[in-house]
PDB file of N, CA and C in Angstrom:
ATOM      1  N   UNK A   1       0.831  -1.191   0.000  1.00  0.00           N
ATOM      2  CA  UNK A   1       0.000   0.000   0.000  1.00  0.00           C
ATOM      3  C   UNK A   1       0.878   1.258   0.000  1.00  0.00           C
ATOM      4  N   UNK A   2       1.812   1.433   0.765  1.00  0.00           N
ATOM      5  CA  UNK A   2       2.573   2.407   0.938  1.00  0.00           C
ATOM      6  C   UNK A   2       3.183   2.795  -0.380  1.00  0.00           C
ATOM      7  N   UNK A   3       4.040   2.084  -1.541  1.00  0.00           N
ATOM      8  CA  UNK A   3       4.535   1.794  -2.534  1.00  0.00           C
ATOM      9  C   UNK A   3       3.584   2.258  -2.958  1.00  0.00           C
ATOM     10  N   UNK A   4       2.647   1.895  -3.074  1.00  0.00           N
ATOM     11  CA  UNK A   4       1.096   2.315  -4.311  1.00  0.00           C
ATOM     12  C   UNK A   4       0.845   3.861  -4.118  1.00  0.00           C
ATOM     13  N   UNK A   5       0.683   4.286  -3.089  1.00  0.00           N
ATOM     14  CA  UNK A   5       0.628   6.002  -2.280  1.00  0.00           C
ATOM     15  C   UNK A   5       1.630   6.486  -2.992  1.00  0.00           C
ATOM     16  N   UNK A   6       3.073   6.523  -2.544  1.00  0.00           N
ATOM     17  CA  UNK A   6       4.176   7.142  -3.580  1.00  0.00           C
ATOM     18  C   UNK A   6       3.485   7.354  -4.588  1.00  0.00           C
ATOM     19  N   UNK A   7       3.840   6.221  -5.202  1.00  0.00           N
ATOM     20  CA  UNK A   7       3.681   6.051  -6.439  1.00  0.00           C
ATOM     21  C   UNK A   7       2.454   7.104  -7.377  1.00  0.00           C
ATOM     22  N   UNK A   8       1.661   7.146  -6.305  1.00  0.00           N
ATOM     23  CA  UNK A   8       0.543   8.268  -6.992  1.00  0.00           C
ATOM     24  C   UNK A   8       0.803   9.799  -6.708  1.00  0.00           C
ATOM     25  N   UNK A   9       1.251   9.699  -5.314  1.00  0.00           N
ATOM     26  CA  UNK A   9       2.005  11.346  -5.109  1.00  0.00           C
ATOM     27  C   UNK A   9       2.778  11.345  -6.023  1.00  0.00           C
ATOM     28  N   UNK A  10       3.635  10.710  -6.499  1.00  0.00           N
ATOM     29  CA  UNK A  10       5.261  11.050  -7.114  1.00  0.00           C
ATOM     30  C   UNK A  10       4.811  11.114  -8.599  1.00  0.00           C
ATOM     31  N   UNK A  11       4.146  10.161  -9.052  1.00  0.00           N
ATOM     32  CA  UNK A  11       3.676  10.042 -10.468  1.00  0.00           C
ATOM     33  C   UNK A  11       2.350  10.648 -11.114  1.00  0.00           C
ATOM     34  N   UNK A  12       1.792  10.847 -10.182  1.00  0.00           N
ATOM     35  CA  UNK A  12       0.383  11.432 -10.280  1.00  0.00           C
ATOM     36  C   UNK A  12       0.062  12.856  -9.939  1.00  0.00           C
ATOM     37  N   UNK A  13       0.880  13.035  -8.853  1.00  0.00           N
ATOM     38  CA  UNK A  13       1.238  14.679  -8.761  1.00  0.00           C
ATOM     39  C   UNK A  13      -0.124  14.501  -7.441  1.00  0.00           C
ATOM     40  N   UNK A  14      -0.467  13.519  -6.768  1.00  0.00           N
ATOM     41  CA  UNK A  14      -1.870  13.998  -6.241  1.00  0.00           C
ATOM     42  C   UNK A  14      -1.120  14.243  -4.219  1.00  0.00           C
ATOM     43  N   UNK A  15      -2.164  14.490  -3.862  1.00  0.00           N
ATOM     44  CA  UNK A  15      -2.035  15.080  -2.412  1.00  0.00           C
ATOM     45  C   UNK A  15      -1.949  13.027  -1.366  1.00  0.00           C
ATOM     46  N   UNK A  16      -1.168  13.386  -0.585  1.00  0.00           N
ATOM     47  CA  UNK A  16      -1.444  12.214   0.156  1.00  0.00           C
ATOM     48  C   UNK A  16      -3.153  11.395   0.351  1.00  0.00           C
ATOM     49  N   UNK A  17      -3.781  12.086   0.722  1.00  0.00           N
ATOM     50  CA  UNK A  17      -5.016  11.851   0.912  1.00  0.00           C
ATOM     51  C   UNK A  17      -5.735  11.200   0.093  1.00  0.00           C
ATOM     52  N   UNK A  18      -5.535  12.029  -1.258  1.00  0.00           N
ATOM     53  CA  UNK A  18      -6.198  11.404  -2.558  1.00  0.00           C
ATOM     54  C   UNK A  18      -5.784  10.274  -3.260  1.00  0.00           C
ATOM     55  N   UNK A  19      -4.057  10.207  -3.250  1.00  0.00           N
ATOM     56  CA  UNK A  19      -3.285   9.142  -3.006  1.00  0.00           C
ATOM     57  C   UNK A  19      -3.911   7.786  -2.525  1.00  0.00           C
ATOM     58  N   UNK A  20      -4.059   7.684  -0.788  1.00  0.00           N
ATOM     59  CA  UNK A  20      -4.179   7.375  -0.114  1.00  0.00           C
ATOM     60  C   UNK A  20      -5.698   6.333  -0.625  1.00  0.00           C
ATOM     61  N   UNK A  21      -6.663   7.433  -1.308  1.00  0.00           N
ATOM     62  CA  UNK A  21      -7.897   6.832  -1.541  1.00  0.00           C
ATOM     63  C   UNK A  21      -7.874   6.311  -2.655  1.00  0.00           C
ATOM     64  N   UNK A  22      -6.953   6.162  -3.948  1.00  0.00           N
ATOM     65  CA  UNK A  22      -6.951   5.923  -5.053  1.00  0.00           C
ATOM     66  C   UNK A  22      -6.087   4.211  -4.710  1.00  0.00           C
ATOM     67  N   UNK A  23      -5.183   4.236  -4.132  1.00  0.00           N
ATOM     68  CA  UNK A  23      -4.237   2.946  -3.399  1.00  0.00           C
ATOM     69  C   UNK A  23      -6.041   2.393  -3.062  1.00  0.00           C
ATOM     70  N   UNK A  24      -6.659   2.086  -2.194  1.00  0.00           N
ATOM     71  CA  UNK A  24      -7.612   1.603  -1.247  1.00  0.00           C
ATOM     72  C   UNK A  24      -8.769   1.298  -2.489  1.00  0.00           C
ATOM     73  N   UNK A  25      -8.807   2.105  -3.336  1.00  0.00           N
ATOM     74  CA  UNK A  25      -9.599   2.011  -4.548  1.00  0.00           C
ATOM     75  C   UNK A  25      -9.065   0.680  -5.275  1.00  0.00           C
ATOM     76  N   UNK A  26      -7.849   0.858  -6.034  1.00  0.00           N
ATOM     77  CA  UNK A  26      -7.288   0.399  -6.771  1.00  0.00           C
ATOM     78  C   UNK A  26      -7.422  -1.385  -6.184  1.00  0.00           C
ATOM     79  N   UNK A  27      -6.949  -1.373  -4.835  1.00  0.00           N
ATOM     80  CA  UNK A  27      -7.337  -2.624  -4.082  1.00  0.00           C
ATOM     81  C   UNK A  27      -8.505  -3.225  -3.773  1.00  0.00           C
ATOM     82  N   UNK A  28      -9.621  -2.725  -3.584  1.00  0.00           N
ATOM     83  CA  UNK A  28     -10.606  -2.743  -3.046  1.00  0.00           C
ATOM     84  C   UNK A  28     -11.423  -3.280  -4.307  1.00  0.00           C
ATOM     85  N   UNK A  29     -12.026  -2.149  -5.212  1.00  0.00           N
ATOM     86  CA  UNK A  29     -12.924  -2.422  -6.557  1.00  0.00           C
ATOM     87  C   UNK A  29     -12.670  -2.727  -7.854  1.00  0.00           C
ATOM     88  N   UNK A  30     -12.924  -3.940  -7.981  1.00  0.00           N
ATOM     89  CA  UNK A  30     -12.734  -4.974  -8.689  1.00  0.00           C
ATOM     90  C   UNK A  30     -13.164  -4.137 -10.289  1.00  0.00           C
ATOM     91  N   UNK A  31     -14.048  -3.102 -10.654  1.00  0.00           N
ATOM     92  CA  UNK A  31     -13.703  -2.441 -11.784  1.00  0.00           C
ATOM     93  C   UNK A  31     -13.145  -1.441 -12.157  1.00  0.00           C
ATOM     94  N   UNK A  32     -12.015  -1.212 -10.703  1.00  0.00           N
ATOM     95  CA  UNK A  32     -10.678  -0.579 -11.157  1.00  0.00           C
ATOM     96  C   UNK A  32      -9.804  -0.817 -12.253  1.00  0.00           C
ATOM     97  N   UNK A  33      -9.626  -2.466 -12.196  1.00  0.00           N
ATOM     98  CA  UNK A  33      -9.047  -3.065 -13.228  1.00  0.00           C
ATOM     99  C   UNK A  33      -9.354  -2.755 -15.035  1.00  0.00           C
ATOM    100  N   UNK A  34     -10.561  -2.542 -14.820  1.00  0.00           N
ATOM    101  CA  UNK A  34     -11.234  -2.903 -16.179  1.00  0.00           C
ATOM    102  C   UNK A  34     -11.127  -1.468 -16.699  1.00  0.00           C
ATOM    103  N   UNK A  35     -11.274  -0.466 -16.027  1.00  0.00           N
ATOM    104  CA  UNK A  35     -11.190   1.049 -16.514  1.00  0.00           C
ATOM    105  C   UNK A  35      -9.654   1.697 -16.890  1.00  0.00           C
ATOM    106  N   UNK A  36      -8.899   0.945 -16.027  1.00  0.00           N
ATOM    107  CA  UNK A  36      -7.343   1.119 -16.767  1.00  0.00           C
ATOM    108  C   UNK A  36      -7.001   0.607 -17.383  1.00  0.00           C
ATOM    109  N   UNK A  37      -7.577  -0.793 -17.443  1.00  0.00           N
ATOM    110  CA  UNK A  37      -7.311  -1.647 -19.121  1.00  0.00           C
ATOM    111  C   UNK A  37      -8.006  -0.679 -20.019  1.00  0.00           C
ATOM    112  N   UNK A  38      -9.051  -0.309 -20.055  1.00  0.00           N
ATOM    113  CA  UNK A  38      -9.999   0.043 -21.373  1.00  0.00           C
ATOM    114  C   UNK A  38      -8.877   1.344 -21.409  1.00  0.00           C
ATOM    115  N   UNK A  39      -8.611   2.305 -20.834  1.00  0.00           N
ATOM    116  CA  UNK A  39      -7.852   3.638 -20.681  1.00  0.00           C
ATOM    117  C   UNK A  39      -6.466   2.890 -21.503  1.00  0.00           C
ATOM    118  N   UNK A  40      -5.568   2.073 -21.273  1.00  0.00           N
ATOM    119  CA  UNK A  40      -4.331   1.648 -21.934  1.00  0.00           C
ATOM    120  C   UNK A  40      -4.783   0.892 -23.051  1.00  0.00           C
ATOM    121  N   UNK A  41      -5.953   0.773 -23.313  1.00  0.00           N
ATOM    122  CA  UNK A  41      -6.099   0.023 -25.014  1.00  0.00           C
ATOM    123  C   UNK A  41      -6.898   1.517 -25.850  1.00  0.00           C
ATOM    124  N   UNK A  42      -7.484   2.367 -24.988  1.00  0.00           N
ATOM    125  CA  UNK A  42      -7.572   3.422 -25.924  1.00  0.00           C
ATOM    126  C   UNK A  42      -6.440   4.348 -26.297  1.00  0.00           C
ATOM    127  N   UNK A  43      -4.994   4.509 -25.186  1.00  0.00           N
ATOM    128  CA  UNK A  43      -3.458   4.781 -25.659  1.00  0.00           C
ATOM    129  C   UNK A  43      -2.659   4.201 -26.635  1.00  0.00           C
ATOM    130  N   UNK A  44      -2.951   3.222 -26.626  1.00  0.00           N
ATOM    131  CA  UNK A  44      -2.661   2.076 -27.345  1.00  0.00           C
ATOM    132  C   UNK A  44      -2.993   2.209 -28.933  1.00  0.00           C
ATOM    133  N   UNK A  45      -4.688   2.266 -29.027  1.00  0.00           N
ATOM    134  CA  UNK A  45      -5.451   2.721 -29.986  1.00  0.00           C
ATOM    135  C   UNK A  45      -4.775   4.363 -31.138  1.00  0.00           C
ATOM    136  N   UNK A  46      -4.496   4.978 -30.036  1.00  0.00           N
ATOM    137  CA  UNK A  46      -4.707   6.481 -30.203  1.00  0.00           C
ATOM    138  C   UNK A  46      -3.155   6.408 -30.933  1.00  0.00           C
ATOM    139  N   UNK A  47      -2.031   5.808 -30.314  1.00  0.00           N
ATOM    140  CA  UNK A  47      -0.395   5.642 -30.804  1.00  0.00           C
ATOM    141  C   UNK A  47      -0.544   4.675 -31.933  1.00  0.00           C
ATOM    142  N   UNK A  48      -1.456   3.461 -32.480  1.00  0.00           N
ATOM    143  CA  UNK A  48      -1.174   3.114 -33.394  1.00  0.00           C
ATOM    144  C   UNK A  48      -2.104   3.873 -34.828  1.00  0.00           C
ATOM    145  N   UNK A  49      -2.775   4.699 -34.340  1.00  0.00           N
ATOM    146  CA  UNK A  49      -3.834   5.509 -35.430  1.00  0.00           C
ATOM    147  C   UNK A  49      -3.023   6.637 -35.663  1.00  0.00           C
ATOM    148  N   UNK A  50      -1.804   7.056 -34.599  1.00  0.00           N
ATOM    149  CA  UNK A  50      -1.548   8.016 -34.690  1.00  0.00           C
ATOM    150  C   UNK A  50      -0.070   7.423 -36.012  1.00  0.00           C
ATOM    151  N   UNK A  51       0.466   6.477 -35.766  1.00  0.00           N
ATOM    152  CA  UNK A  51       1.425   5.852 -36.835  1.00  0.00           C
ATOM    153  C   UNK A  51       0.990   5.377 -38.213  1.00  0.00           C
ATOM    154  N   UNK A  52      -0.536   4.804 -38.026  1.00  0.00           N
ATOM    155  CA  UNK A  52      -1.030   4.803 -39.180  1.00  0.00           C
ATOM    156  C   UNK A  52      -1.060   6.157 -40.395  1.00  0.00           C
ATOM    157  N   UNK A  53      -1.875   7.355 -39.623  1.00  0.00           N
ATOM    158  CA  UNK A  53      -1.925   8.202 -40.440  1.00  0.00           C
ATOM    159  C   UNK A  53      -0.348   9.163 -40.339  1.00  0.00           C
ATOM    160  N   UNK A  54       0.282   9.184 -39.739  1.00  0.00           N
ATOM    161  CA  UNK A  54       2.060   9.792 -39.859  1.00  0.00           C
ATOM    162  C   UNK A  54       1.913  11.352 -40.071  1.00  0.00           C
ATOM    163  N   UNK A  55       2.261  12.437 -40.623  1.00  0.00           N
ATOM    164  CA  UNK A  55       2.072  13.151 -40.358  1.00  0.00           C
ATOM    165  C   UNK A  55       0.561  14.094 -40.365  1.00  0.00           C
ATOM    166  N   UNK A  56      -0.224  13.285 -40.957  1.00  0.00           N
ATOM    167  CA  UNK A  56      -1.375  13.830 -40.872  1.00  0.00           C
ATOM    168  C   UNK A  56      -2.661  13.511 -39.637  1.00  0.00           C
ATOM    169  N   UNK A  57      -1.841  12.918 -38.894  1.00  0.00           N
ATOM    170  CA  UNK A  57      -2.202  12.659 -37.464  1.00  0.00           C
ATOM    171  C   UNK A  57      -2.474  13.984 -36.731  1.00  0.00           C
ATOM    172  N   UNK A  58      -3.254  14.130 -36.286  1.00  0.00           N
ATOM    173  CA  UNK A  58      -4.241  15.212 -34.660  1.00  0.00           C
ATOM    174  C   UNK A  58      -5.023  14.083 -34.123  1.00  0.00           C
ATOM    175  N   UNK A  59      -4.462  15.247 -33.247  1.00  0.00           N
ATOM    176  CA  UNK A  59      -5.322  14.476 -31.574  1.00  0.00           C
ATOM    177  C   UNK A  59      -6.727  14.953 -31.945  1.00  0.00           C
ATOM    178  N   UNK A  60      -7.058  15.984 -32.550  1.00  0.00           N
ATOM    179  CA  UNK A  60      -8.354  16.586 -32.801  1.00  0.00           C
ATOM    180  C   UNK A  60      -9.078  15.316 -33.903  1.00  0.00           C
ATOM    181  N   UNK A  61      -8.371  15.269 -34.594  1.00  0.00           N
ATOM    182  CA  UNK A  61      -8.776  13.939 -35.500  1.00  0.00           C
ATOM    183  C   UNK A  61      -8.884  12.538 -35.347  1.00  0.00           C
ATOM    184  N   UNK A  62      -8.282  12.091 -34.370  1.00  0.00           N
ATOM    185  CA  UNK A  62      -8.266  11.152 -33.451  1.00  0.00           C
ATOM    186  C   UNK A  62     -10.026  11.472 -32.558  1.00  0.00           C
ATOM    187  N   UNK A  63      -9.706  12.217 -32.150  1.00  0.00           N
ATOM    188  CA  UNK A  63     -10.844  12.193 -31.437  1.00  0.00           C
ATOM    189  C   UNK A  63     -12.084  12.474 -31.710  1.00  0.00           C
ATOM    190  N   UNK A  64     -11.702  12.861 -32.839  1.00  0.00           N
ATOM    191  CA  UNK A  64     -13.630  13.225 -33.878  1.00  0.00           C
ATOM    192  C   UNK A  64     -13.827  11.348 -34.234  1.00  0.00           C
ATOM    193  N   UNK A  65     -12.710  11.143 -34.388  1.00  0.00           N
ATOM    194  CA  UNK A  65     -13.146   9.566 -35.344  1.00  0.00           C
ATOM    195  C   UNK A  65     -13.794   8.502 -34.144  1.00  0.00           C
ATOM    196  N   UNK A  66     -12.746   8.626 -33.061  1.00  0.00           N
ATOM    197  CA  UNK A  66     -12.995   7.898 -32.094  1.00  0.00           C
ATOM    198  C   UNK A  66     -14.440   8.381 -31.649  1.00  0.00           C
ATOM    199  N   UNK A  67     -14.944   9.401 -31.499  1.00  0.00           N
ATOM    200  CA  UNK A  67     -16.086   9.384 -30.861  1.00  0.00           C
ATOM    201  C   UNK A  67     -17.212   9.274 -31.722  1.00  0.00           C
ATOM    202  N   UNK A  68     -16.977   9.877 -32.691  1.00  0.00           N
ATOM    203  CA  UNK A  68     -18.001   9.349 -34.212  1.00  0.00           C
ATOM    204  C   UNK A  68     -18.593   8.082 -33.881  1.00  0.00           C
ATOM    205  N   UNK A  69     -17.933   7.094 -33.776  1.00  0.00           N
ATOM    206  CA  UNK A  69     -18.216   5.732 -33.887  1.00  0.00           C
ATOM    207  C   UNK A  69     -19.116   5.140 -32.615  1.00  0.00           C
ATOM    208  N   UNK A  70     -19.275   6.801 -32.007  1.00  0.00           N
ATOM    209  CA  UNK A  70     -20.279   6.041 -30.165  1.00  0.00           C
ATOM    210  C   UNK A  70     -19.582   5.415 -29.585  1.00  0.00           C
ATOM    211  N   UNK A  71     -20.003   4.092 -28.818  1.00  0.00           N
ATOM    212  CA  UNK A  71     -19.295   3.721 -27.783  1.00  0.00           C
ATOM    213  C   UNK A  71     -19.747   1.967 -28.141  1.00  0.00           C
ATOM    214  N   UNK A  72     -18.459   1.377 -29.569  1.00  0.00           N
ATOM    215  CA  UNK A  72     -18.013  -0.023 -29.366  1.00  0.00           C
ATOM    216  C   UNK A  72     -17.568  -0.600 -28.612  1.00  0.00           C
ATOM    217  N   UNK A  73     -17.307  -1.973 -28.145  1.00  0.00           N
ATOM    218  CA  UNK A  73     -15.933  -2.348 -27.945  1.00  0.00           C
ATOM    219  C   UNK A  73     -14.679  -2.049 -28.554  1.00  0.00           C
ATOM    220  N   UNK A  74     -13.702  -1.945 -27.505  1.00  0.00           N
ATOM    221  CA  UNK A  74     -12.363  -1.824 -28.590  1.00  0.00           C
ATOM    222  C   UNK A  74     -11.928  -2.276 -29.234  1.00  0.00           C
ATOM    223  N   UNK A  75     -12.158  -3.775 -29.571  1.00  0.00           N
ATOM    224  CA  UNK A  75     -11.789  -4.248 -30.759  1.00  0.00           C
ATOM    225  C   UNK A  75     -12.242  -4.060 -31.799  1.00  0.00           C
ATOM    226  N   UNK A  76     -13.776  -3.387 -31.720  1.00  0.00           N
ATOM    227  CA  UNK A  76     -14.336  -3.031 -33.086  1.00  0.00           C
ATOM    228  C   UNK A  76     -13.878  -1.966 -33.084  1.00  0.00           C
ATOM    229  N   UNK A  77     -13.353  -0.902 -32.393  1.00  0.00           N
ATOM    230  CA  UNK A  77     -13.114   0.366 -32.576  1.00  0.00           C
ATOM    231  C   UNK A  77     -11.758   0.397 -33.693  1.00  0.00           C
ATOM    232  N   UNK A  78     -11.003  -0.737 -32.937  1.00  0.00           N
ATOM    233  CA  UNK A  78      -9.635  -0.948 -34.163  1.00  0.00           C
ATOM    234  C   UNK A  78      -9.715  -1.485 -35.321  1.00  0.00           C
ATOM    235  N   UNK A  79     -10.973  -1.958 -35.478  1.00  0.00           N
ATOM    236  CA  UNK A  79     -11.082  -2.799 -36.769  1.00  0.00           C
ATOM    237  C   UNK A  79     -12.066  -1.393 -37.818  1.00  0.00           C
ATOM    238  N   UNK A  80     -12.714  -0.490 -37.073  1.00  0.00           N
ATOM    239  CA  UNK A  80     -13.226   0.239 -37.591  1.00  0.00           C
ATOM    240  C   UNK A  80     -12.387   2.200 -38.033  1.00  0.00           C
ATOM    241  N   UNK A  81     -11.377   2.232 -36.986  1.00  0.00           N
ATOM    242  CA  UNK A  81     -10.422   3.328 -37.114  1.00  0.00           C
ATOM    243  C   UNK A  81      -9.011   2.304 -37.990  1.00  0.00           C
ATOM    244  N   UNK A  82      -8.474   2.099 -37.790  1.00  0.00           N
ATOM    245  CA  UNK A  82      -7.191   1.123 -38.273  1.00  0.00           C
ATOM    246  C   UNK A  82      -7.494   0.136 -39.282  1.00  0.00           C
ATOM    247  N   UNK A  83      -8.882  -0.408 -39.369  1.00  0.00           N
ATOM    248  CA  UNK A  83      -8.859  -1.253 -41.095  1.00  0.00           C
ATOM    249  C   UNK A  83      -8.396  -3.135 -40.151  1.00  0.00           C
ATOM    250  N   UNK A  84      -7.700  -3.259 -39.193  1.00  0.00           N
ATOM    251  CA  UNK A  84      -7.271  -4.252 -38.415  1.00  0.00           C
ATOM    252  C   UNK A  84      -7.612  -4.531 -37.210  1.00  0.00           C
ATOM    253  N   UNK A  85      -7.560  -6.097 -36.407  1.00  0.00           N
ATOM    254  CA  UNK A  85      -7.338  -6.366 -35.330  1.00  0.00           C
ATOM    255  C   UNK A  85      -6.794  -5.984 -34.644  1.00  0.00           C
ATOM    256  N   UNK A  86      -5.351  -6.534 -33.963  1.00  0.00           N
ATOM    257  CA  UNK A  86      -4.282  -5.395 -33.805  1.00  0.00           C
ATOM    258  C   UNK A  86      -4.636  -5.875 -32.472  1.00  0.00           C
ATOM    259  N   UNK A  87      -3.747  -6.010 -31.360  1.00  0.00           N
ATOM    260  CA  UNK A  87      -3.508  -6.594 -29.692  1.00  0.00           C
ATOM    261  C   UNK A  87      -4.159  -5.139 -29.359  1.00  0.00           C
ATOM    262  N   UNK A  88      -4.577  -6.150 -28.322  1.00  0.00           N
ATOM    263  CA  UNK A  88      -5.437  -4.507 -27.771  1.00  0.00           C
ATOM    264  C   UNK A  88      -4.561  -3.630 -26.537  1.00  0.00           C
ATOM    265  N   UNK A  89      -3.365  -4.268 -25.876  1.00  0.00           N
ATOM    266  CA  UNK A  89      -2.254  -3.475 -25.254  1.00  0.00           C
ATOM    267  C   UNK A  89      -1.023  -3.681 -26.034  1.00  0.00           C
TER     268      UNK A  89
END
């Protein structure tokens, strides 16, 4: 737990407290997991769309496309932005 606290002050920039509740979170609720997976397959998403299109890549464009499409799963989201499957981390 302590390690996990750092880790959010130091990396996260947040106050002990909030820290403190995000550690207890992170342990505690079981769809903690699932919201930082979905968050690192939409980074994931966003860096290989962003290599696909090369210099004609925006984040603004990224994000019109991505939200265009409502709210798929991510694997259809990659098969529908990217043309491919593609690992989802």
């Amino acid at each position: 737990m302590e390690d996990g606290i750092k880790f959010f002050e130091t990396e996260g920039h947040q106050t002990h407290a909030n820290a403190e509740r995000e550690v207890k979170r992170g342990t505690s609720d079981p769809t903690y997991l699932m919201y930082t997976l979905g968050k690192l397959a939409i980074y994931k998403l966003r860096a290989d769309y962003a290599k696909k299109l090369g210099s004609a890549y925006s984040l603004h464009k990224f994000h019109d496309a991505f939200v265009k499409e409502g709210a798929p799963p991510i694997p259809l989201l990659r098969r529908l932005l990217l043309g491919e499957e593609g690992d989802l981390l």
